[in-house]
C-alpha atoms as a PDB file:
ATOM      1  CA  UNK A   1      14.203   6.818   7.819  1.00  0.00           C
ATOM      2  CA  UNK A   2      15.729   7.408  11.499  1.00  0.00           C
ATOM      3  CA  UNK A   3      15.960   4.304  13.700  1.00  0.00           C
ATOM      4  CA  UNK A   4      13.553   5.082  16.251  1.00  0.00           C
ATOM      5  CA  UNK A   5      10.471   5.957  13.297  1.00  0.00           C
ATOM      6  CA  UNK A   6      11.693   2.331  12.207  1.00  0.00           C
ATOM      7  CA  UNK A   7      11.170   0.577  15.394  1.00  0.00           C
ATOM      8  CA  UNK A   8       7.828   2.735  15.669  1.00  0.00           C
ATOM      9  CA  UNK A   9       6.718   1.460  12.587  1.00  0.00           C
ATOM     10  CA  UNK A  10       7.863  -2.309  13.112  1.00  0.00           C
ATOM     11  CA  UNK A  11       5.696  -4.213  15.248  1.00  0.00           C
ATOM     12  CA  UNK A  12       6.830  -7.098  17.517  1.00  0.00           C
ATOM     13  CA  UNK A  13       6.767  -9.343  15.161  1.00  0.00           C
ATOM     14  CA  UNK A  14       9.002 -12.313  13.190  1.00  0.00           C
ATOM     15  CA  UNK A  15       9.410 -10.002  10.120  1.00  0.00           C
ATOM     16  CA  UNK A  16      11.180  -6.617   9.320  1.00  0.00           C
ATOM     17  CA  UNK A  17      10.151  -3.897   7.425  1.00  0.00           C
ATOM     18  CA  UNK A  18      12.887  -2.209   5.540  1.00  0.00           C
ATOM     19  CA  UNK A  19      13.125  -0.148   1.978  1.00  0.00           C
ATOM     20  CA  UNK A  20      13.013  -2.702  -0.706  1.00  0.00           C
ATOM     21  CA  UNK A  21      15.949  -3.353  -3.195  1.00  0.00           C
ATOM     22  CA  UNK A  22      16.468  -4.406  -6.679  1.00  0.00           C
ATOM     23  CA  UNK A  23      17.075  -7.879  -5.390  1.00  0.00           C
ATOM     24  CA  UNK A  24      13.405  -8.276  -3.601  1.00  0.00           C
ATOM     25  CA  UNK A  25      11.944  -8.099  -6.839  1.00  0.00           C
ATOM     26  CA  UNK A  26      11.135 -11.653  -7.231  1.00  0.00           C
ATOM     27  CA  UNK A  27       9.808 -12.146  -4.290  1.00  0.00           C
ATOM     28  CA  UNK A  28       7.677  -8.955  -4.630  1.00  0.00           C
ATOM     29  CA  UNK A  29       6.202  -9.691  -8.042  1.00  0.00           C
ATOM     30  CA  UNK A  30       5.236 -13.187  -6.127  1.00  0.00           C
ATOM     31  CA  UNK A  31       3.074 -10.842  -3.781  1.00  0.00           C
ATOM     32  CA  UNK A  32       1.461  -8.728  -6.965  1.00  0.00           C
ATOM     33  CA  UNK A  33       0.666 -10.684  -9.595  1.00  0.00           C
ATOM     34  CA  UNK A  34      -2.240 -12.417  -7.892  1.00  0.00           C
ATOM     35  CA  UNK A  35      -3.339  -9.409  -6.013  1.00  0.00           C
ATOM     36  CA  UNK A  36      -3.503  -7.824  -9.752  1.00  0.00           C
ATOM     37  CA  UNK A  37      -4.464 -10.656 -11.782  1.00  0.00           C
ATOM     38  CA  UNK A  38      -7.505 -11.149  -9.318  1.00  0.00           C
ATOM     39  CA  UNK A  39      -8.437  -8.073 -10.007  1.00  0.00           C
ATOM     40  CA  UNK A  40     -10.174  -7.522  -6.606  1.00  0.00           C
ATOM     41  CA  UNK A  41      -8.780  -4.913  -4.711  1.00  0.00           C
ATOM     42  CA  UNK A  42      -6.403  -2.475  -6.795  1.00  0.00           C
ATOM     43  CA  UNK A  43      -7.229  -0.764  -9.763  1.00  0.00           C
ATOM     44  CA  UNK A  44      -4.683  -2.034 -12.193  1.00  0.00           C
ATOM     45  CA  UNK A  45      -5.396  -3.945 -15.624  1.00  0.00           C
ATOM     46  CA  UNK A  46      -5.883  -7.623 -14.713  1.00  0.00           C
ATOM     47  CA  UNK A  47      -3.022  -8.356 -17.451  1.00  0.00           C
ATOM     48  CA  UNK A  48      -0.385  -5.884 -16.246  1.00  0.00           C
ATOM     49  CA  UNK A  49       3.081  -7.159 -17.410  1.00  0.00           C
ATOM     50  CA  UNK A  50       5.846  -8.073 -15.089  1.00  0.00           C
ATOM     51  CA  UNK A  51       7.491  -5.168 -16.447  1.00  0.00           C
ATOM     52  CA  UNK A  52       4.775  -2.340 -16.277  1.00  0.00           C
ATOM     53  CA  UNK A  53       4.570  -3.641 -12.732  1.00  0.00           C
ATOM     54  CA  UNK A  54       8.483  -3.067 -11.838  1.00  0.00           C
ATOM     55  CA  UNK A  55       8.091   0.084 -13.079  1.00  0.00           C
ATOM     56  CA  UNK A  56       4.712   1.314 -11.397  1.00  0.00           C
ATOM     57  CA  UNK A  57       5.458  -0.452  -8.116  1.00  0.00           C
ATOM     58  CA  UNK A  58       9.112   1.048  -7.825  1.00  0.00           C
ATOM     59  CA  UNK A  59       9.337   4.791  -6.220  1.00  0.00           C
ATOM     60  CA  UNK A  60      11.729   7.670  -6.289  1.00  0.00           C
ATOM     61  CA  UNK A  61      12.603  10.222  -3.540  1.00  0.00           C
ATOM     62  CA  UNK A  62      10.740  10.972  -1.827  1.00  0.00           C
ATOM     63  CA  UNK A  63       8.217   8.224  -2.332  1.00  0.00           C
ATOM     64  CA  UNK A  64       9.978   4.410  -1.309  1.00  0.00           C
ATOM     65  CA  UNK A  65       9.048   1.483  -1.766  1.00  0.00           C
ATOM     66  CA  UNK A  66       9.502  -0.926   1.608  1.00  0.00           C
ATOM     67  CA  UNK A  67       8.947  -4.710   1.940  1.00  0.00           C
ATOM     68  CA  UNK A  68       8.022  -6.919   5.050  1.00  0.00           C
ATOM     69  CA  UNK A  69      10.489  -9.693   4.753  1.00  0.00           C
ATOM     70  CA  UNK A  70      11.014 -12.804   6.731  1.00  0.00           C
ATOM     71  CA  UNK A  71      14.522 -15.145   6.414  1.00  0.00           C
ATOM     72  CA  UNK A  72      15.246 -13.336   2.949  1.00  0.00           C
ATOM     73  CA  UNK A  73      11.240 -14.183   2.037  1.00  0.00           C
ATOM     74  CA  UNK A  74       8.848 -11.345   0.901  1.00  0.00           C
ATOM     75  CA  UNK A  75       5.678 -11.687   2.915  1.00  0.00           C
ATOM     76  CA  UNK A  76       4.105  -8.310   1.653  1.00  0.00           C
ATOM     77  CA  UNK A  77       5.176  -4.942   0.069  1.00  0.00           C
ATOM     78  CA  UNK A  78       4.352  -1.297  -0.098  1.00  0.00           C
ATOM     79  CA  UNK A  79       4.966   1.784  -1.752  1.00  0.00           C
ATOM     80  CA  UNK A  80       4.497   5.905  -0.844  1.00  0.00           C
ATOM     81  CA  UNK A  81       4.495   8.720  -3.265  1.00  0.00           C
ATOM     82  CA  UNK A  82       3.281  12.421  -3.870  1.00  0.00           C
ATOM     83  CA  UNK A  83      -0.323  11.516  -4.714  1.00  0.00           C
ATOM     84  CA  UNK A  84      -0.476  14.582  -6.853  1.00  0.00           C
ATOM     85  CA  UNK A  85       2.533  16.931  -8.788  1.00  0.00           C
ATOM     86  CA  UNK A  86       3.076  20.212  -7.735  1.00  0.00           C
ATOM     87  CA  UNK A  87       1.008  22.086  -5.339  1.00  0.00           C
ATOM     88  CA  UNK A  88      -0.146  18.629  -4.479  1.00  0.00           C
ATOM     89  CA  UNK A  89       2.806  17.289  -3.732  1.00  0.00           C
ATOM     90  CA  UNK A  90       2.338  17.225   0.436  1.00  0.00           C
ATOM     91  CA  UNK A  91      -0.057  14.708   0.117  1.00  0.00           C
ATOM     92  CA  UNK A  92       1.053  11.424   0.240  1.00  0.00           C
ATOM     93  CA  UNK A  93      -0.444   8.469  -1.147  1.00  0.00           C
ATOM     94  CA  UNK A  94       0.392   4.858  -0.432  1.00  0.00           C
ATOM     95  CA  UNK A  95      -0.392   0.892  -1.793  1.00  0.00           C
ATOM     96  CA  UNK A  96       0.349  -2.524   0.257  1.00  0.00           C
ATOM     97  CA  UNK A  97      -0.336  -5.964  -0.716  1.00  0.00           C
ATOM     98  CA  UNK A  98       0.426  -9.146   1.136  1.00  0.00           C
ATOM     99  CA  UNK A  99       0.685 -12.691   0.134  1.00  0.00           C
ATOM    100  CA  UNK A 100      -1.986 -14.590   0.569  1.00  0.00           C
ATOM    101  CA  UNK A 101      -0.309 -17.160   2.866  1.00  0.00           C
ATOM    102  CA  UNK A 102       0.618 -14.455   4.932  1.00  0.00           C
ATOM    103  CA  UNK A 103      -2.899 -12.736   5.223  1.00  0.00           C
ATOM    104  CA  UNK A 104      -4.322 -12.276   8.968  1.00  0.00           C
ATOM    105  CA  UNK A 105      -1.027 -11.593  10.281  1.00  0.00           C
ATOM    106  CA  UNK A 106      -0.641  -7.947  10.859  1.00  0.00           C
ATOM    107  CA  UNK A 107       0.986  -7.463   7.801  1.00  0.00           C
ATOM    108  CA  UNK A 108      -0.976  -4.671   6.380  1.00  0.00           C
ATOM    109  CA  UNK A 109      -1.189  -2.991   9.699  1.00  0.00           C
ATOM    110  CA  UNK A 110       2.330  -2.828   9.720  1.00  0.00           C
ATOM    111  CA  UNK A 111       3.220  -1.813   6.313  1.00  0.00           C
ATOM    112  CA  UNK A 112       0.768   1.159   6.757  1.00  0.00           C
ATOM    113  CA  UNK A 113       1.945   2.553   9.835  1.00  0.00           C
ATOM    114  CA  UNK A 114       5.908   2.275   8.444  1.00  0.00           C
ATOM    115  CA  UNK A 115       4.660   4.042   5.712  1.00  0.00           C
ATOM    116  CA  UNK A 116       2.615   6.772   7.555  1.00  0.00           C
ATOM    117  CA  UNK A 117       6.343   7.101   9.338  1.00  0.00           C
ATOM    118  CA  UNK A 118       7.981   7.324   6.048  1.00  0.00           C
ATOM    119  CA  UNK A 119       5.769   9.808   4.994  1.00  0.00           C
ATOM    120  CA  UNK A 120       6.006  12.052   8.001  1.00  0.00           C
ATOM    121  CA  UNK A 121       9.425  12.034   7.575  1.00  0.00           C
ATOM    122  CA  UNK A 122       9.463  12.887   4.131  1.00  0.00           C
ATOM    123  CA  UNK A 123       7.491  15.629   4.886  1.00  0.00           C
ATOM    124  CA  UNK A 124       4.609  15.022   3.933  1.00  0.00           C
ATOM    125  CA  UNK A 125       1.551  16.569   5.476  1.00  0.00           C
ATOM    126  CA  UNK A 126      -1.005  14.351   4.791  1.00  0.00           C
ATOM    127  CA  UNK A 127      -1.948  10.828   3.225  1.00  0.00           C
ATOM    128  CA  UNK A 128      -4.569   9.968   0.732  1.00  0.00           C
ATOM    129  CA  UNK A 129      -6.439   6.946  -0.587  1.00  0.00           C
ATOM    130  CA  UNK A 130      -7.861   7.547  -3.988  1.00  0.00           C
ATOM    131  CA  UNK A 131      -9.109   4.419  -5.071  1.00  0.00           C
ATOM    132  CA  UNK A 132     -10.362   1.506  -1.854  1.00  0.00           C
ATOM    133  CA  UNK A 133     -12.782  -0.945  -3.385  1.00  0.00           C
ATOM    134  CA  UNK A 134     -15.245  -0.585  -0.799  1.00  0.00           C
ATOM    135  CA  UNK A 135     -16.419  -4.583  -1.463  1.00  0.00           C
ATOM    136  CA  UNK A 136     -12.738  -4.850   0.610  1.00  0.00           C
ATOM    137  CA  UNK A 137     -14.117  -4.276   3.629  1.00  0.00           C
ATOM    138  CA  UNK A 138     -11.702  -5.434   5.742  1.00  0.00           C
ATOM    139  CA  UNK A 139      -9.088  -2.955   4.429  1.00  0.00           C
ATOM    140  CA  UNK A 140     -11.740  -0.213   4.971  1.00  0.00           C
ATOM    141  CA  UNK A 141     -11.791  -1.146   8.066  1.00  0.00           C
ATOM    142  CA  UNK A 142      -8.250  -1.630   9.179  1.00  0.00           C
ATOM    143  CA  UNK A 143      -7.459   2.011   7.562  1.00  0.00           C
ATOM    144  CA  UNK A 144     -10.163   3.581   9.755  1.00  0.00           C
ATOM    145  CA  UNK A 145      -8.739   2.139  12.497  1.00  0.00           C
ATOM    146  CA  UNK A 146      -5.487   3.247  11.714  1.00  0.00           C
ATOM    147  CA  UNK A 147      -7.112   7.237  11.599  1.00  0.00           C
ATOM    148  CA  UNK A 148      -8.461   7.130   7.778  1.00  0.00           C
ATOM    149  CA  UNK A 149     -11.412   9.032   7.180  1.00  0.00           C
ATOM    150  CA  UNK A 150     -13.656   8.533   4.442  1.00  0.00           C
ATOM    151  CA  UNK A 151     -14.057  11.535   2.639  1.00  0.00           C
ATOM    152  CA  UNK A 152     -16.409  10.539  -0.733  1.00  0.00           C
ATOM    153  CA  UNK A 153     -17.403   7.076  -2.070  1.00  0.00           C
ATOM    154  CA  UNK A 154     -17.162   7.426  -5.849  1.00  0.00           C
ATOM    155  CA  UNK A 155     -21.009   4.853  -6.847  1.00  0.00           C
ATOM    156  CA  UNK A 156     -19.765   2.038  -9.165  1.00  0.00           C
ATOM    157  CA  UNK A 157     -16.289   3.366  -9.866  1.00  0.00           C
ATOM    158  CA  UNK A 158     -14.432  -0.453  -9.845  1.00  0.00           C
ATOM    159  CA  UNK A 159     -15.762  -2.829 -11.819  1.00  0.00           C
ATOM    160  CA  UNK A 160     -15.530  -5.758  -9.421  1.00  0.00           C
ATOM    161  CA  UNK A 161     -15.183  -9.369 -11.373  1.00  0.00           C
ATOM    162  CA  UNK A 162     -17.783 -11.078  -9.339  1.00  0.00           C
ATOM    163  CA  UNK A 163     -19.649  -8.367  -7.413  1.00  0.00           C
ATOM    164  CA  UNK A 164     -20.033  -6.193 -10.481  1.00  0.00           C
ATOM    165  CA  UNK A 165     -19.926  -2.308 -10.238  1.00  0.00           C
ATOM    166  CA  UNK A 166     -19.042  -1.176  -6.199  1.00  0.00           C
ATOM    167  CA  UNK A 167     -17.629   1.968  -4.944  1.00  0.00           C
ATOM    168  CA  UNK A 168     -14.416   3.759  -4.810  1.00  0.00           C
ATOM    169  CA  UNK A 169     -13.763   5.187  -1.150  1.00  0.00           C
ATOM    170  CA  UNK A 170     -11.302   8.408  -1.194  1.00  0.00           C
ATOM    171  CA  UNK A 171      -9.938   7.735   2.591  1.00  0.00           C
ATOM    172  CA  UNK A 172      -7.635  10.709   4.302  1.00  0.00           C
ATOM    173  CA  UNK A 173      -5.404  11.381   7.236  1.00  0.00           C
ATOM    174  CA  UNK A 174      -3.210  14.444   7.924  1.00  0.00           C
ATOM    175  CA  UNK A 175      -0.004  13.329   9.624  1.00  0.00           C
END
């Protein structure tokens, strides 16, 4: 990614965002496993191995996957890929999760507009959302401020571990 999309993408803020490396794994499987073993927002199995992680969470050209990192700490991470093969391919798609002791800081914000950057520059044309729990409302609502649409609500499609069955929200911007 150029400089200047980087600085566009990077608030003003105590942290950088920057393309992860094999070394930020630690700190980045201390960001996932309670976001997956909680089983509350992403649509992973609940007892996904360290392993199966790596590999899922890990992108190739032109997908990347970025961290938000703070004195050599991982605050929160995210990842961009073709959301489909193919004639699909121009679509992005895109995951974040932050720590929980790092929640309510922008963090999310932030590692959704660098990767809306990333994307552009990859060349992607668009970016979609396939799967927001719509019980994670304050997601929802961040990504429609951030120019997500909601295009379909899927009725019952996650099966939440205290709310039960809720909705899947497909959510879309064209870059």
């Amino acid at each position: 990614m150029s400089q200047s999309n980087i600085e566009a993408a990077t608030p003003p803020a105590a942290y950088e965002i920057r393309p992860a490396r094999e070394s930020d794994w630690p700190g980045i499987w201390a960001v996932l496993e309670p976001v997956i073993r909680a089983g509350e927002t992403f649509t992973w199995d609940r007892g996904t191995s360290e392993e199966a992680a790596r590999s899922k969470w890990f992108k190739e050209a032109p997908g990347q996957t970025f961290v938000a990192v703070r004195d050599g700490e991982v605050l929160g991470t995210g990842e961009l890929h073709p959301n489909q093969g193919g004639g699909g391919s121009h679509v992005a798609n895109a995951g974040y999760m932050v720590h929980a002791d790092h929640r309510g800081q922008g963090l999310a914000r932030a590692l959704c507009a660098y990767s809306l950057a990333a994307a552009r520059e990859a060349g992607f044309k668009a970016m979609q959302f396939n799967a927001v729990v719509e019980s994670n409302v304050r997601a929802v609502g961040l990504w429609q401020s951030m120019g997500f649409r909601i295009l379909a609500t899927i009725p019952g499609a996650f099966h939440h571990p205290a709310l039960g069955y809720v909705g899947l929200h497909v959510m879309y911007q064209e870059l």
